[in-house]
PDB file of N, CA and C in Angstrom:
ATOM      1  N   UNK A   1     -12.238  11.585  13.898  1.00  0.00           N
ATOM      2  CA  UNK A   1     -12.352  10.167  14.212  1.00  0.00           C
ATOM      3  C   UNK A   1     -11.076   9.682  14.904  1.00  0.00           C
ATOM      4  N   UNK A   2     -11.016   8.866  16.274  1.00  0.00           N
ATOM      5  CA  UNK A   2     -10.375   8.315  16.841  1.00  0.00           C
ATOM      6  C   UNK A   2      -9.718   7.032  15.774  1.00  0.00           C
ATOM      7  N   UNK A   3      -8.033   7.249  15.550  1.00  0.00           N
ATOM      8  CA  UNK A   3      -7.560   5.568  15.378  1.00  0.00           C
ATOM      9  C   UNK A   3      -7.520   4.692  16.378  1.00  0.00           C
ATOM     10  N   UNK A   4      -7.999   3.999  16.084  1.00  0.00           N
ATOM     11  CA  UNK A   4      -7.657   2.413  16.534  1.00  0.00           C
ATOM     12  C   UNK A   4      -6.626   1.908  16.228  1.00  0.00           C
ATOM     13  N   UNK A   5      -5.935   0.575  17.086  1.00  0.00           N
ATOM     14  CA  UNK A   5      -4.563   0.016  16.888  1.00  0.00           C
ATOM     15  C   UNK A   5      -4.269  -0.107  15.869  1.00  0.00           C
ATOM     16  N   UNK A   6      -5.292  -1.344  15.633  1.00  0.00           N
ATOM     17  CA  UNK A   6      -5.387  -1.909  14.557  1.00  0.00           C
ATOM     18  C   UNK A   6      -5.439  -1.052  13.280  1.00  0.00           C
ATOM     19  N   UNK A   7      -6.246  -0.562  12.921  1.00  0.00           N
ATOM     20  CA  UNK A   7      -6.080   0.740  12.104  1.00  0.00           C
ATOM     21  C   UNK A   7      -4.845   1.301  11.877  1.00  0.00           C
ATOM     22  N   UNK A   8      -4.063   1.862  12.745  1.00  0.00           N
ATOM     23  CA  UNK A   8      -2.944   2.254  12.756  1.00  0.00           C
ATOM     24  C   UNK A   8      -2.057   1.282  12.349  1.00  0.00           C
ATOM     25  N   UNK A   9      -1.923  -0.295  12.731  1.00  0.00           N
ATOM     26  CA  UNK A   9      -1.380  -1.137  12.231  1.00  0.00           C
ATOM     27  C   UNK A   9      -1.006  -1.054  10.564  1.00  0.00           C
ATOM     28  N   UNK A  10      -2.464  -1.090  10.512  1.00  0.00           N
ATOM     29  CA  UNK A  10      -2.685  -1.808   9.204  1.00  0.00           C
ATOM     30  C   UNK A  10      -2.095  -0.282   8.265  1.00  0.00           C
ATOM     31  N   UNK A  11      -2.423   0.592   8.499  1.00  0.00           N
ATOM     32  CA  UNK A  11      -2.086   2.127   8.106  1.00  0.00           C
ATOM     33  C   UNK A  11      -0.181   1.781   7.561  1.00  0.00           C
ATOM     34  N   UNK A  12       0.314   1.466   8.590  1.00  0.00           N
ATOM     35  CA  UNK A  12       2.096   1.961   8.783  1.00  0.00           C
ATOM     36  C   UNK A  12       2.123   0.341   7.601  1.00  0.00           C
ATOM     37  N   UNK A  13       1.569  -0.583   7.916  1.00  0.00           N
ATOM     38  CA  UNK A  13       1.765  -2.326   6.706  1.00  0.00           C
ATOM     39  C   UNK A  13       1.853  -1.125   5.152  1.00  0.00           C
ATOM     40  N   UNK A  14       0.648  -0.263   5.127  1.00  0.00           N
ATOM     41  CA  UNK A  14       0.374  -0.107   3.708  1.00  0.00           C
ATOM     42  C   UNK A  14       1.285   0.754   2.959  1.00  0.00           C
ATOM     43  N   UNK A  15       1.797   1.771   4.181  1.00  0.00           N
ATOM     44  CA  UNK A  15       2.604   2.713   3.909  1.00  0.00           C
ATOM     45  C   UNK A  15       3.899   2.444   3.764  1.00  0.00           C
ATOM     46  N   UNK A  16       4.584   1.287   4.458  1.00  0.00           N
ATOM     47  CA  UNK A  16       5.789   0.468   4.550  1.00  0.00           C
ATOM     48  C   UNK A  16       5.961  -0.233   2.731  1.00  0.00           C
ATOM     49  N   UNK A  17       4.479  -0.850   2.983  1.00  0.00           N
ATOM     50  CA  UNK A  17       4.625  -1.483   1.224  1.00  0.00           C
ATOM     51  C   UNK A  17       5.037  -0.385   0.398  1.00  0.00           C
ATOM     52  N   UNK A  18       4.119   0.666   0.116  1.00  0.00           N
ATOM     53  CA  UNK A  18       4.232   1.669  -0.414  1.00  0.00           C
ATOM     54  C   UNK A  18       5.672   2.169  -1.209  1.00  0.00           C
ATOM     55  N   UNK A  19       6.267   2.126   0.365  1.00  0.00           N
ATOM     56  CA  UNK A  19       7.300   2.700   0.153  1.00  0.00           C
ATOM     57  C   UNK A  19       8.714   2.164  -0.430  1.00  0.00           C
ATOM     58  N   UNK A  20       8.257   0.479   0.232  1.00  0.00           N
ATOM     59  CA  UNK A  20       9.163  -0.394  -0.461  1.00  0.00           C
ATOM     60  C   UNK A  20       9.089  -0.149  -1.878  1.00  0.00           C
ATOM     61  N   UNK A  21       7.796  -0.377  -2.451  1.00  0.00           N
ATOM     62  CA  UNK A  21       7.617  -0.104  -4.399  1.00  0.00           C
ATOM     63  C   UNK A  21       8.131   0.853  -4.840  1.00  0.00           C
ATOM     64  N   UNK A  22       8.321   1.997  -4.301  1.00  0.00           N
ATOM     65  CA  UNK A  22       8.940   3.433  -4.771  1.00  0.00           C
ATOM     66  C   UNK A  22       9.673   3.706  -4.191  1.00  0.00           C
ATOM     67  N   UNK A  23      10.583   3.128  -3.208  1.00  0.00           N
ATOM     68  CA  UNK A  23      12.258   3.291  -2.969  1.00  0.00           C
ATOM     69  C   UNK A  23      13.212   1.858  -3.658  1.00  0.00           C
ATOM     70  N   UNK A  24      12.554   1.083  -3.356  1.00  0.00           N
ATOM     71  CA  UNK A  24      13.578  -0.591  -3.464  1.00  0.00           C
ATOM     72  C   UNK A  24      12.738  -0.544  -4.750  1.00  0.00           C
ATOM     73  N   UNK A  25      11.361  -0.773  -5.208  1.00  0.00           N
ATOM     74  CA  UNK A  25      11.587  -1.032  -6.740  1.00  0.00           C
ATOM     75  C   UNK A  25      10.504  -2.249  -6.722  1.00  0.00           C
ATOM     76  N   UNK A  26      10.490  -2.911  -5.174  1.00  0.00           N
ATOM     77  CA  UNK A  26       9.676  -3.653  -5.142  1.00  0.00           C
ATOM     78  C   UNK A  26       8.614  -4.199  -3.763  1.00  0.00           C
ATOM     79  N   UNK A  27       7.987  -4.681  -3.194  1.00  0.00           N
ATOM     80  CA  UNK A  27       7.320  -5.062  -2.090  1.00  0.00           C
ATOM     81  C   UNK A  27       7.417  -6.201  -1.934  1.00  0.00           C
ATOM     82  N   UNK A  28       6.951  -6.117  -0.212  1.00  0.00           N
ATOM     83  CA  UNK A  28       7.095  -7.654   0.114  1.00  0.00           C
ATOM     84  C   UNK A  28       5.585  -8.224  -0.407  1.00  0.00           C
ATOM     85  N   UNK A  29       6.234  -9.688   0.079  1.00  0.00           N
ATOM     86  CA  UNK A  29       4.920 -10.920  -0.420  1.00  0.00           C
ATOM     87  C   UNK A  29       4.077 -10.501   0.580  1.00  0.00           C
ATOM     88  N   UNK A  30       3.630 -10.141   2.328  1.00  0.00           N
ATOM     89  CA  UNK A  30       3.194  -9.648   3.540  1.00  0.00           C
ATOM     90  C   UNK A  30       3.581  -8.747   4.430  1.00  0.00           C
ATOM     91  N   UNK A  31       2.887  -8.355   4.945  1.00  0.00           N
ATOM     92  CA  UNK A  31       3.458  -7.039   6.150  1.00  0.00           C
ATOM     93  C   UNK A  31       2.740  -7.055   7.028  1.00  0.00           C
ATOM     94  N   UNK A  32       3.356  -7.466   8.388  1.00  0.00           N
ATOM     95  CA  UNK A  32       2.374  -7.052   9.431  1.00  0.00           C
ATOM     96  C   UNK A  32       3.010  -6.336  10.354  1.00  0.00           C
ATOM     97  N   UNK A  33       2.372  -5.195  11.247  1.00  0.00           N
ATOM     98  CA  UNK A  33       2.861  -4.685  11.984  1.00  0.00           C
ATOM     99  C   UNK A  33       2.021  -4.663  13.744  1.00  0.00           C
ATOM    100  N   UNK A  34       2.968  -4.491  14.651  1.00  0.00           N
ATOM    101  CA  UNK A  34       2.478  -4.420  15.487  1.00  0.00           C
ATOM    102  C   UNK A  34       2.914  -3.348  16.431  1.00  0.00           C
ATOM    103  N   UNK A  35       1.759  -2.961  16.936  1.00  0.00           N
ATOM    104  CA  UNK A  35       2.331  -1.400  18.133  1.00  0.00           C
ATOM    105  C   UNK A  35       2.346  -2.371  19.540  1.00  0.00           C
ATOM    106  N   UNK A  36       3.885  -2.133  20.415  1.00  0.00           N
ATOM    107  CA  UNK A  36       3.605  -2.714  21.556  1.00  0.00           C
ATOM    108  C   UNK A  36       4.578  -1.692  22.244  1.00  0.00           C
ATOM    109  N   UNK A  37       4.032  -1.455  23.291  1.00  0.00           N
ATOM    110  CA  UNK A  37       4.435  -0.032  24.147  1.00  0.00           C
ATOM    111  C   UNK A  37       5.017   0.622  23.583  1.00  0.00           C
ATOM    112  N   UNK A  38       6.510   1.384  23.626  1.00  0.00           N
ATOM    113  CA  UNK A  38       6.396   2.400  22.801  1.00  0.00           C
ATOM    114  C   UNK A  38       7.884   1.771  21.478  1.00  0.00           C
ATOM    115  N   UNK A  39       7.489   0.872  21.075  1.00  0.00           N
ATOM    116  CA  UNK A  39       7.828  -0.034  19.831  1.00  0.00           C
ATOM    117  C   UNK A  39       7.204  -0.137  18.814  1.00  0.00           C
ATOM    118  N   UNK A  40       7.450   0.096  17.691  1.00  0.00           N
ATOM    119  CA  UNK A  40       6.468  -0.302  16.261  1.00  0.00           C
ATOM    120  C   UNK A  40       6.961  -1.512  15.523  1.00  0.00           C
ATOM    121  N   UNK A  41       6.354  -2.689  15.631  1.00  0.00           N
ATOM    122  CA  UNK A  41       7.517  -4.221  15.047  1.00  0.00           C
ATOM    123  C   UNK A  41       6.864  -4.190  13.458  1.00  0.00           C
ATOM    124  N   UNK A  42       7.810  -4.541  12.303  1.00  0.00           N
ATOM    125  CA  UNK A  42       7.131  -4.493  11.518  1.00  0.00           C
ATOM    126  C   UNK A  42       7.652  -5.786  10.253  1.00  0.00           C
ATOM    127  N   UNK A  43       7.078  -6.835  10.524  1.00  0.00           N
ATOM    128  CA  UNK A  43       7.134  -8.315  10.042  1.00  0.00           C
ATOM    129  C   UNK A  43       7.319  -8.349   8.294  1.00  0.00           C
ATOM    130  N   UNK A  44       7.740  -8.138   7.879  1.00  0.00           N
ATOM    131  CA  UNK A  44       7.802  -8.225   6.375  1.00  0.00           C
ATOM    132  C   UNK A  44       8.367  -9.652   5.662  1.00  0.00           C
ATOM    133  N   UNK A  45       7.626 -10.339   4.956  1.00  0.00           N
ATOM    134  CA  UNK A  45       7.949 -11.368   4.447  1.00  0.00           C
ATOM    135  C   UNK A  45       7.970 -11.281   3.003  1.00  0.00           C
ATOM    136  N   UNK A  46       8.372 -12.440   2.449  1.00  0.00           N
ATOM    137  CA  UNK A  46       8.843 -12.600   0.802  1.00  0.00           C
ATOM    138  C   UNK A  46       9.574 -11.305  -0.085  1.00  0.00           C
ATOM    139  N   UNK A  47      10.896 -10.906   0.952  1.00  0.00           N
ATOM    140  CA  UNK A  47      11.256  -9.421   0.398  1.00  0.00           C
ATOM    141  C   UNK A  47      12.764  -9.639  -0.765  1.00  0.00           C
ATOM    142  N   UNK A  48      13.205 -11.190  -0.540  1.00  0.00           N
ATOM    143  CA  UNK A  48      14.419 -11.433  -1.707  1.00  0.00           C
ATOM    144  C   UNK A  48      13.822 -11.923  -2.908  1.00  0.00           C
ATOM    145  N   UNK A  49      14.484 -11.976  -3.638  1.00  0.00           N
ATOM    146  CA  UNK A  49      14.340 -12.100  -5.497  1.00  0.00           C
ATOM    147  C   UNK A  49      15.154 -13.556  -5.269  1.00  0.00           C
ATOM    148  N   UNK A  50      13.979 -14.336  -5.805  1.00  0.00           N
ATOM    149  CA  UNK A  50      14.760 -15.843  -6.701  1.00  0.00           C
ATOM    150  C   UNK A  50      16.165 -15.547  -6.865  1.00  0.00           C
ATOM    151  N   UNK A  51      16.750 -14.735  -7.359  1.00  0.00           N
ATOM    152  CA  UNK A  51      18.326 -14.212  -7.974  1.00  0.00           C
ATOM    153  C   UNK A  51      18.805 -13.995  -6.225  1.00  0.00           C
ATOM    154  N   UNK A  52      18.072 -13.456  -5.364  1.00  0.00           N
ATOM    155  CA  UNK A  52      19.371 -13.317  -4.370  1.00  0.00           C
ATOM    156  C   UNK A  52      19.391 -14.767  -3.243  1.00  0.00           C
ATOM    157  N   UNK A  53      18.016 -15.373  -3.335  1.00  0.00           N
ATOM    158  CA  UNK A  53      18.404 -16.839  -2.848  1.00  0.00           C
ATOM    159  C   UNK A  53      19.032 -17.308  -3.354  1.00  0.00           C
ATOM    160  N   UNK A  54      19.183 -17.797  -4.538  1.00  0.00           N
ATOM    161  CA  UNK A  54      20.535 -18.190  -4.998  1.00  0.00           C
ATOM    162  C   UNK A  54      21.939 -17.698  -4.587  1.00  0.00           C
ATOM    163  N   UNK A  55      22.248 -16.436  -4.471  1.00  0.00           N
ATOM    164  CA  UNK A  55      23.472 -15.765  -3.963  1.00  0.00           C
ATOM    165  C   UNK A  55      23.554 -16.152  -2.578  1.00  0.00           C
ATOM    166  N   UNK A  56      22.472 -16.520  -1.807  1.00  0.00           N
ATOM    167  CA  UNK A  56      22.392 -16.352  -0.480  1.00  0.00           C
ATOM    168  C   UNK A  56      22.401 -17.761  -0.277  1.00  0.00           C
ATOM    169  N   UNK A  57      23.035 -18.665  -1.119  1.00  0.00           N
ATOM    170  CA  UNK A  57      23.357 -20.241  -1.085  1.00  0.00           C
ATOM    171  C   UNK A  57      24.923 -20.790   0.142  1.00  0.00           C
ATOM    172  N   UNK A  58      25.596 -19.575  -0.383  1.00  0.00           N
ATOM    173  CA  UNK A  58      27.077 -19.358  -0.163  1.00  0.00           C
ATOM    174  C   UNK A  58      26.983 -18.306   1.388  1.00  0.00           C
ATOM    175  N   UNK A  59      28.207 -18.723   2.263  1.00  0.00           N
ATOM    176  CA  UNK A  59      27.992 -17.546   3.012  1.00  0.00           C
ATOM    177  C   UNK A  59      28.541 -16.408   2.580  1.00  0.00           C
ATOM    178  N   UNK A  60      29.386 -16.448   1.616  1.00  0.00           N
ATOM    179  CA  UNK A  60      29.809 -15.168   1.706  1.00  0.00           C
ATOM    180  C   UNK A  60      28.909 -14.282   0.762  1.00  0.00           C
ATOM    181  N   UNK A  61      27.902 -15.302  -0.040  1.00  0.00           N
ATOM    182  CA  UNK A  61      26.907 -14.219  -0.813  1.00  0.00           C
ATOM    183  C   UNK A  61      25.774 -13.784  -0.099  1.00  0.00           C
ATOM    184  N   UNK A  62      25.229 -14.730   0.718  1.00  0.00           N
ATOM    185  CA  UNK A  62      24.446 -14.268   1.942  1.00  0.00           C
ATOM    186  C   UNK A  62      24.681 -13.566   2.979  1.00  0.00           C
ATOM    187  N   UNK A  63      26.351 -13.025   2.971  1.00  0.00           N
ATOM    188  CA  UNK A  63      26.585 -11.451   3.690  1.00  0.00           C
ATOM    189  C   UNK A  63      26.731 -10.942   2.741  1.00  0.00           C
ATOM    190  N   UNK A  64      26.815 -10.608   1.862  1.00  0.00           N
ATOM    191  CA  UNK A  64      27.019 -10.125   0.473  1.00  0.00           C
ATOM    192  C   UNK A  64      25.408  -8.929   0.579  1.00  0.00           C
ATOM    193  N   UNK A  65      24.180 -10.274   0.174  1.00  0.00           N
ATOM    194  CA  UNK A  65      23.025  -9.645   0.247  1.00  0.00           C
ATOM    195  C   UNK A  65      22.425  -8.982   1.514  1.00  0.00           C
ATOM    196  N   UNK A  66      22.781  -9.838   3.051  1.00  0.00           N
ATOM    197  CA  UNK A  66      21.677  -9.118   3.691  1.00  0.00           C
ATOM    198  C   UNK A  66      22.775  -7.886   3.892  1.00  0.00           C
ATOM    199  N   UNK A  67      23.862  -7.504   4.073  1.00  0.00           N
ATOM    200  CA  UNK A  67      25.015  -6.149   3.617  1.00  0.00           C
ATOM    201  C   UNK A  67      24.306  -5.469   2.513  1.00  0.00           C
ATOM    202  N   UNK A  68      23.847  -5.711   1.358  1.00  0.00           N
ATOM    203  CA  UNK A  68      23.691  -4.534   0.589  1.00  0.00           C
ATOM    204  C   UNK A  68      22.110  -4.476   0.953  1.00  0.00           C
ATOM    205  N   UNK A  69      21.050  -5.495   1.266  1.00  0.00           N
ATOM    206  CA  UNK A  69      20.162  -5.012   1.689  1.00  0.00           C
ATOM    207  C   UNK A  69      19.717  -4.167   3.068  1.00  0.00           C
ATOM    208  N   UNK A  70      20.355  -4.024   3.985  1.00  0.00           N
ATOM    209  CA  UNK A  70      20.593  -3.452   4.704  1.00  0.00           C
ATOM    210  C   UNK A  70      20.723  -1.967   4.596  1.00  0.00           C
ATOM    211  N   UNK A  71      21.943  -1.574   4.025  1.00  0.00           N
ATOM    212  CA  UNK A  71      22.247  -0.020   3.107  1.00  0.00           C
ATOM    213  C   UNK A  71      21.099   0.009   2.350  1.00  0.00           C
ATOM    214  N   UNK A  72      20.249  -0.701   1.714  1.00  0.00           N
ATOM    215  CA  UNK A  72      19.604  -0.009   1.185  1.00  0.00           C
ATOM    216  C   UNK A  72      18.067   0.556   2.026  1.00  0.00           C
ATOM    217  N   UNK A  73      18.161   0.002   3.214  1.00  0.00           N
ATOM    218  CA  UNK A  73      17.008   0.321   3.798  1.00  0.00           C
ATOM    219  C   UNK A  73      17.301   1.060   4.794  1.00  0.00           C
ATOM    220  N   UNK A  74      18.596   1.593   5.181  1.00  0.00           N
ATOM    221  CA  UNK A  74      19.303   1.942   6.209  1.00  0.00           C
ATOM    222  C   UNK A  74      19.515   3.444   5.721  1.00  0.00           C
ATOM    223  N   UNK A  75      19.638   3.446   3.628  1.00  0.00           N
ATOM    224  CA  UNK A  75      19.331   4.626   3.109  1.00  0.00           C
ATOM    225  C   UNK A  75      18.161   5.847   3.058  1.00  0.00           C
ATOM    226  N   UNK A  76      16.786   4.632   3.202  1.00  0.00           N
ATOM    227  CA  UNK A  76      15.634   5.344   3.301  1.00  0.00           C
ATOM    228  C   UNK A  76      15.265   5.637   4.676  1.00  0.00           C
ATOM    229  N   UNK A  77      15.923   5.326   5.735  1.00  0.00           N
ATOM    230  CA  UNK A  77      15.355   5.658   7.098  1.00  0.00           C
ATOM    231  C   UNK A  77      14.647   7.066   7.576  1.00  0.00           C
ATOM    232  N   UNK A  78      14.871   7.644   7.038  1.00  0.00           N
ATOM    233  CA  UNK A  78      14.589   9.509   7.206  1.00  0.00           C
ATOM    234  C   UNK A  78      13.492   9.226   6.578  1.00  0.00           C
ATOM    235  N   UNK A  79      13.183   8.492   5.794  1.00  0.00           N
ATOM    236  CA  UNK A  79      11.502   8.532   4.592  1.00  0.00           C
ATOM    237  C   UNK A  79      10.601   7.223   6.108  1.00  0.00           C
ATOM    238  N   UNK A  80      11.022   6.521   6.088  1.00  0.00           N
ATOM    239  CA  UNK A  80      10.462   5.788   6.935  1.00  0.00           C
ATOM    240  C   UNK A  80      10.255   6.323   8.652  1.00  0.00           C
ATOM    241  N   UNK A  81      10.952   6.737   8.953  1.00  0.00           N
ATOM    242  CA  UNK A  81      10.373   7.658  10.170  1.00  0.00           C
ATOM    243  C   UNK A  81       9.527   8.426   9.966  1.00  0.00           C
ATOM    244  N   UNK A  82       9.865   9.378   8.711  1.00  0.00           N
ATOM    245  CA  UNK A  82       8.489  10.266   8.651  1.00  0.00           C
ATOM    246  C   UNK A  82       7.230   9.648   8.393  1.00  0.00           C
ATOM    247  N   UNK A  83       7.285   8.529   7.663  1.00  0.00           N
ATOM    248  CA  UNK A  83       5.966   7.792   7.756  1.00  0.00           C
ATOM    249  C   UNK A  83       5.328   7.402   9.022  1.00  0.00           C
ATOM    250  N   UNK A  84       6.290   6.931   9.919  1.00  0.00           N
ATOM    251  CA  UNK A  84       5.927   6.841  11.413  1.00  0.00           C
ATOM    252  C   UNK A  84       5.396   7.857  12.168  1.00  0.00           C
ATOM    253  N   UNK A  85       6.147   8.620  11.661  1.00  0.00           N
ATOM    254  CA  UNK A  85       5.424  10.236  12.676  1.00  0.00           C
ATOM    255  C   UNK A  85       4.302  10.941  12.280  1.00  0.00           C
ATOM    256  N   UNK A  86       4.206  10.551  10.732  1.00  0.00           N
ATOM    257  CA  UNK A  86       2.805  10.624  10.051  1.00  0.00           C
ATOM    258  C   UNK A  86       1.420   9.988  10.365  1.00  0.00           C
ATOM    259  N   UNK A  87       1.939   9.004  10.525  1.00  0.00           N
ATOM    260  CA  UNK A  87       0.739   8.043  10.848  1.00  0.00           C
ATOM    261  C   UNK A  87       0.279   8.150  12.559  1.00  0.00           C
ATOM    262  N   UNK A  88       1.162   7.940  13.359  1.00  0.00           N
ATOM    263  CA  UNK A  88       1.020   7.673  14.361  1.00  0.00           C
ATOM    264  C   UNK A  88       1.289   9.360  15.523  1.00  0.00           C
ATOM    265  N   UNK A  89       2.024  10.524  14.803  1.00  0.00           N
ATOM    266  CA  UNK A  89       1.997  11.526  15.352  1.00  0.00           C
ATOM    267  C   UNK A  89       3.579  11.518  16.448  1.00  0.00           C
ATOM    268  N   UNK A  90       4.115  10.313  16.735  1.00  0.00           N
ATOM    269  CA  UNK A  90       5.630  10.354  17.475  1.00  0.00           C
ATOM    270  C   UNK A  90       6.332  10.161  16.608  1.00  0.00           C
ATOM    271  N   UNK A  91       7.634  10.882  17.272  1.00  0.00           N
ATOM    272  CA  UNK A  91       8.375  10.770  16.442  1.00  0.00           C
ATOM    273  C   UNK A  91       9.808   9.626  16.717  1.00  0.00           C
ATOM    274  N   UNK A  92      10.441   9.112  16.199  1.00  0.00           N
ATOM    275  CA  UNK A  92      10.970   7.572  16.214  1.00  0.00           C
ATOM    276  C   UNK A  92      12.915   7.708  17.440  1.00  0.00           C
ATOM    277  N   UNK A  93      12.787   7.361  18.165  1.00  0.00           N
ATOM    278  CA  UNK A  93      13.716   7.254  18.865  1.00  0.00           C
ATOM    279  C   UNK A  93      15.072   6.529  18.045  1.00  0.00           C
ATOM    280  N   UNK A  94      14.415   5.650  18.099  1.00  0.00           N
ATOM    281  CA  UNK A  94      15.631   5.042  17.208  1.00  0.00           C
ATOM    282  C   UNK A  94      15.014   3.889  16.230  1.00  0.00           C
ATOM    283  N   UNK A  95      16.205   3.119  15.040  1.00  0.00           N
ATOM    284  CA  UNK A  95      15.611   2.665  14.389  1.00  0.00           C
ATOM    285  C   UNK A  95      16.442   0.681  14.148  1.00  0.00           C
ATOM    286  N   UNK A  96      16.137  -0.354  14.144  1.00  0.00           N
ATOM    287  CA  UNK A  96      16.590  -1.422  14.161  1.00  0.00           C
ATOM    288  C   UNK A  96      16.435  -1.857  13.194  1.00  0.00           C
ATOM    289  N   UNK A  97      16.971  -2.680  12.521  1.00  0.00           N
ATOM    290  CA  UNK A  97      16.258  -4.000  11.197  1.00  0.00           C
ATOM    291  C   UNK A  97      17.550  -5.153  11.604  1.00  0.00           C
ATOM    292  N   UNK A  98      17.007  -6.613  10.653  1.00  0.00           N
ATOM    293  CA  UNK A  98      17.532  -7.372  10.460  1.00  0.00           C
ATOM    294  C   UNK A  98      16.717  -8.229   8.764  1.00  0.00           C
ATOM    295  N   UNK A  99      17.393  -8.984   8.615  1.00  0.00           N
ATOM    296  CA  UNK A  99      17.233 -10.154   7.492  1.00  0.00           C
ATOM    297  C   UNK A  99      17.504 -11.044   7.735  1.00  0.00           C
ATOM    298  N   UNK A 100      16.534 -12.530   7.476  1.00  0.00           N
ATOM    299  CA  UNK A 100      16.582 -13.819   7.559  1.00  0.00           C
ATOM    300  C   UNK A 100      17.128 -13.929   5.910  1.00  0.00           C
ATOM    301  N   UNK A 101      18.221 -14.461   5.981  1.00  0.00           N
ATOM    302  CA  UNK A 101      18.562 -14.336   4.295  1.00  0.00           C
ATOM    303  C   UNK A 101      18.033 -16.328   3.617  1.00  0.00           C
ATOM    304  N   UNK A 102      17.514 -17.217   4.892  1.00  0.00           N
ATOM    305  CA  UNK A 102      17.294 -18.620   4.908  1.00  0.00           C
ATOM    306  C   UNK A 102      15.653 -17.890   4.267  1.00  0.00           C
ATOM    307  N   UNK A 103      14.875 -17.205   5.165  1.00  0.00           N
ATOM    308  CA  UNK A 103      13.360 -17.289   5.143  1.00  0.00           C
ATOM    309  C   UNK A 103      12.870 -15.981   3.843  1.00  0.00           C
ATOM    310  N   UNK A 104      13.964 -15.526   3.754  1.00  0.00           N
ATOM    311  CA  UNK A 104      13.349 -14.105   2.716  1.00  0.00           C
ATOM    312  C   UNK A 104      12.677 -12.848   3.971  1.00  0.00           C
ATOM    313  N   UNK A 105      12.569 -13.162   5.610  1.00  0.00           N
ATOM    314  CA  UNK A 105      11.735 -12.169   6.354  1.00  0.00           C
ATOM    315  C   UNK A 105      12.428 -10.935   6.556  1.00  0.00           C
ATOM    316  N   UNK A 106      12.281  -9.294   6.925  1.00  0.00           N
ATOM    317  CA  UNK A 106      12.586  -8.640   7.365  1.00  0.00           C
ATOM    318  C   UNK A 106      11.826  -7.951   8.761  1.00  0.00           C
ATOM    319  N   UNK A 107      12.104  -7.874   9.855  1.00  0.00           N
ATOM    320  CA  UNK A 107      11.972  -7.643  10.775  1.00  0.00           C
ATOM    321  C   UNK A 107      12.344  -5.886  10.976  1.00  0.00           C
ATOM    322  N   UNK A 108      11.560  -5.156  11.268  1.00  0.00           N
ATOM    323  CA  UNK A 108      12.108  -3.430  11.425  1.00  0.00           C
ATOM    324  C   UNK A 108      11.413  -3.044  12.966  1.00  0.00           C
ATOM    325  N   UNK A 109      12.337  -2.548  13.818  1.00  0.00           N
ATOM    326  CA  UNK A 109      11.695  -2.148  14.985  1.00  0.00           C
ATOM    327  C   UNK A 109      11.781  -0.540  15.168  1.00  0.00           C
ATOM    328  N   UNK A 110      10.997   0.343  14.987  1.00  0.00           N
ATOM    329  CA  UNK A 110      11.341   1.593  15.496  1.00  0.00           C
ATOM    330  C   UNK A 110      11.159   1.517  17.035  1.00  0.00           C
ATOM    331  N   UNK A 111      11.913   2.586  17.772  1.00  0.00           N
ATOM    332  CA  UNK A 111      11.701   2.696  19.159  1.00  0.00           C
ATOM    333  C   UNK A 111      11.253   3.829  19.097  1.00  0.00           C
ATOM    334  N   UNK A 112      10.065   4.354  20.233  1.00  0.00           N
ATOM    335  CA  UNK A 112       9.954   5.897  19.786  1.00  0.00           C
ATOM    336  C   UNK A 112      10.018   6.042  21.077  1.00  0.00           C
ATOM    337  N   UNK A 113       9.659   7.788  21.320  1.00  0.00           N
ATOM    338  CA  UNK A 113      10.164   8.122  22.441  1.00  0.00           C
ATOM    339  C   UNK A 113       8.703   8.200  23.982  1.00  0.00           C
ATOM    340  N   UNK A 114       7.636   7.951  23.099  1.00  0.00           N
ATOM    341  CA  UNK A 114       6.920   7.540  24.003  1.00  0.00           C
ATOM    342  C   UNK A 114       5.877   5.903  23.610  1.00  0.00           C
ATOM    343  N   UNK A 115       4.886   5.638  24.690  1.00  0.00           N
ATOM    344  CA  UNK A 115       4.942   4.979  24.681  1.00  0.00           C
ATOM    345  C   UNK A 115       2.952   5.021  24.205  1.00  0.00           C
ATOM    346  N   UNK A 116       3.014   4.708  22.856  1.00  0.00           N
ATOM    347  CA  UNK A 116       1.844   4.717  21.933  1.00  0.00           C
ATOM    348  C   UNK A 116       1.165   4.022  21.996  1.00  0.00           C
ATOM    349  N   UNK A 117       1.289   2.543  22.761  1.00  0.00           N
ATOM    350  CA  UNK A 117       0.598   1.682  23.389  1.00  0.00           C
ATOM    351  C   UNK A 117      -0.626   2.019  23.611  1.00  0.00           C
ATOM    352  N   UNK A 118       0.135   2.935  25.225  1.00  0.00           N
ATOM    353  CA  UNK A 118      -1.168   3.345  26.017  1.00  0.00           C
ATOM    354  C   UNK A 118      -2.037   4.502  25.583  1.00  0.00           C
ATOM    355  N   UNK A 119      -1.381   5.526  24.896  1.00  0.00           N
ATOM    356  CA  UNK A 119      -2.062   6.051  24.305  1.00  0.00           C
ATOM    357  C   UNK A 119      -3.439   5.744  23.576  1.00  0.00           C
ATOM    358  N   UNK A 120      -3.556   4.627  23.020  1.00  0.00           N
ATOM    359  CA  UNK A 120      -4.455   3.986  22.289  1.00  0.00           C
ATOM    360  C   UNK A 120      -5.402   3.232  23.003  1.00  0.00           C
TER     361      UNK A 120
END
């Protein structure tokens, strides 16, 4: 059976959660992902704890958190590519994130080395 985008989308959302629960301990509140040329964007919302909005009141606790959250997702990257190359069959060029430490969002961009778009 042929994947579809969407399919594949929704595939890398479940596997991303997944992985959040059994590396970080916990998942986000949403996940969406999107394939756009040879980019995988992957939208994650409600990913801080009541306890680190509070820390993330202050600036220096809100570099504090998105700093240790960072390392910690920056730790699993080798588990998260292979999920990428699992699902989708490329393998990941390179890898981006950020944190809204105001909204709770995480944003993850893999770059891969071709372009999976068109493939699809």
């Amino acid at each position: 059976m042929i994947k579809t985008k969407g399919s594949i989308e929704s595939e890398i959302s479940k596997a991303i959660t997944q992985w959040e629960k059994d590396f970080l301990g916990r998942g986000s509140i949403s996940v969406k992902t999107d394939i756009l040329r040879d980019m995988i964007i992957i939208y994650l919302h409600g990913i801080l704890t009541p306890a680190e909005y509070n820390v993330c009141e202050t600036r220096e606790g809100m570099l504090s958190i998105k700093k240790t959250r960072n390392e910690l997702v920056e730790s699993g990257v080798a588990d998260l590519k292979e999920i990428i190359l699992t699902i989708t069959g490329e393998e990941v060029k390179s890898f981006h994130t950020d944190l809204s430490s105001r909204t709770g969002e995480r944003l993850i961009v893999f770059k891969l080395f071709n372009n999976l778009e068109k493939k699809l």
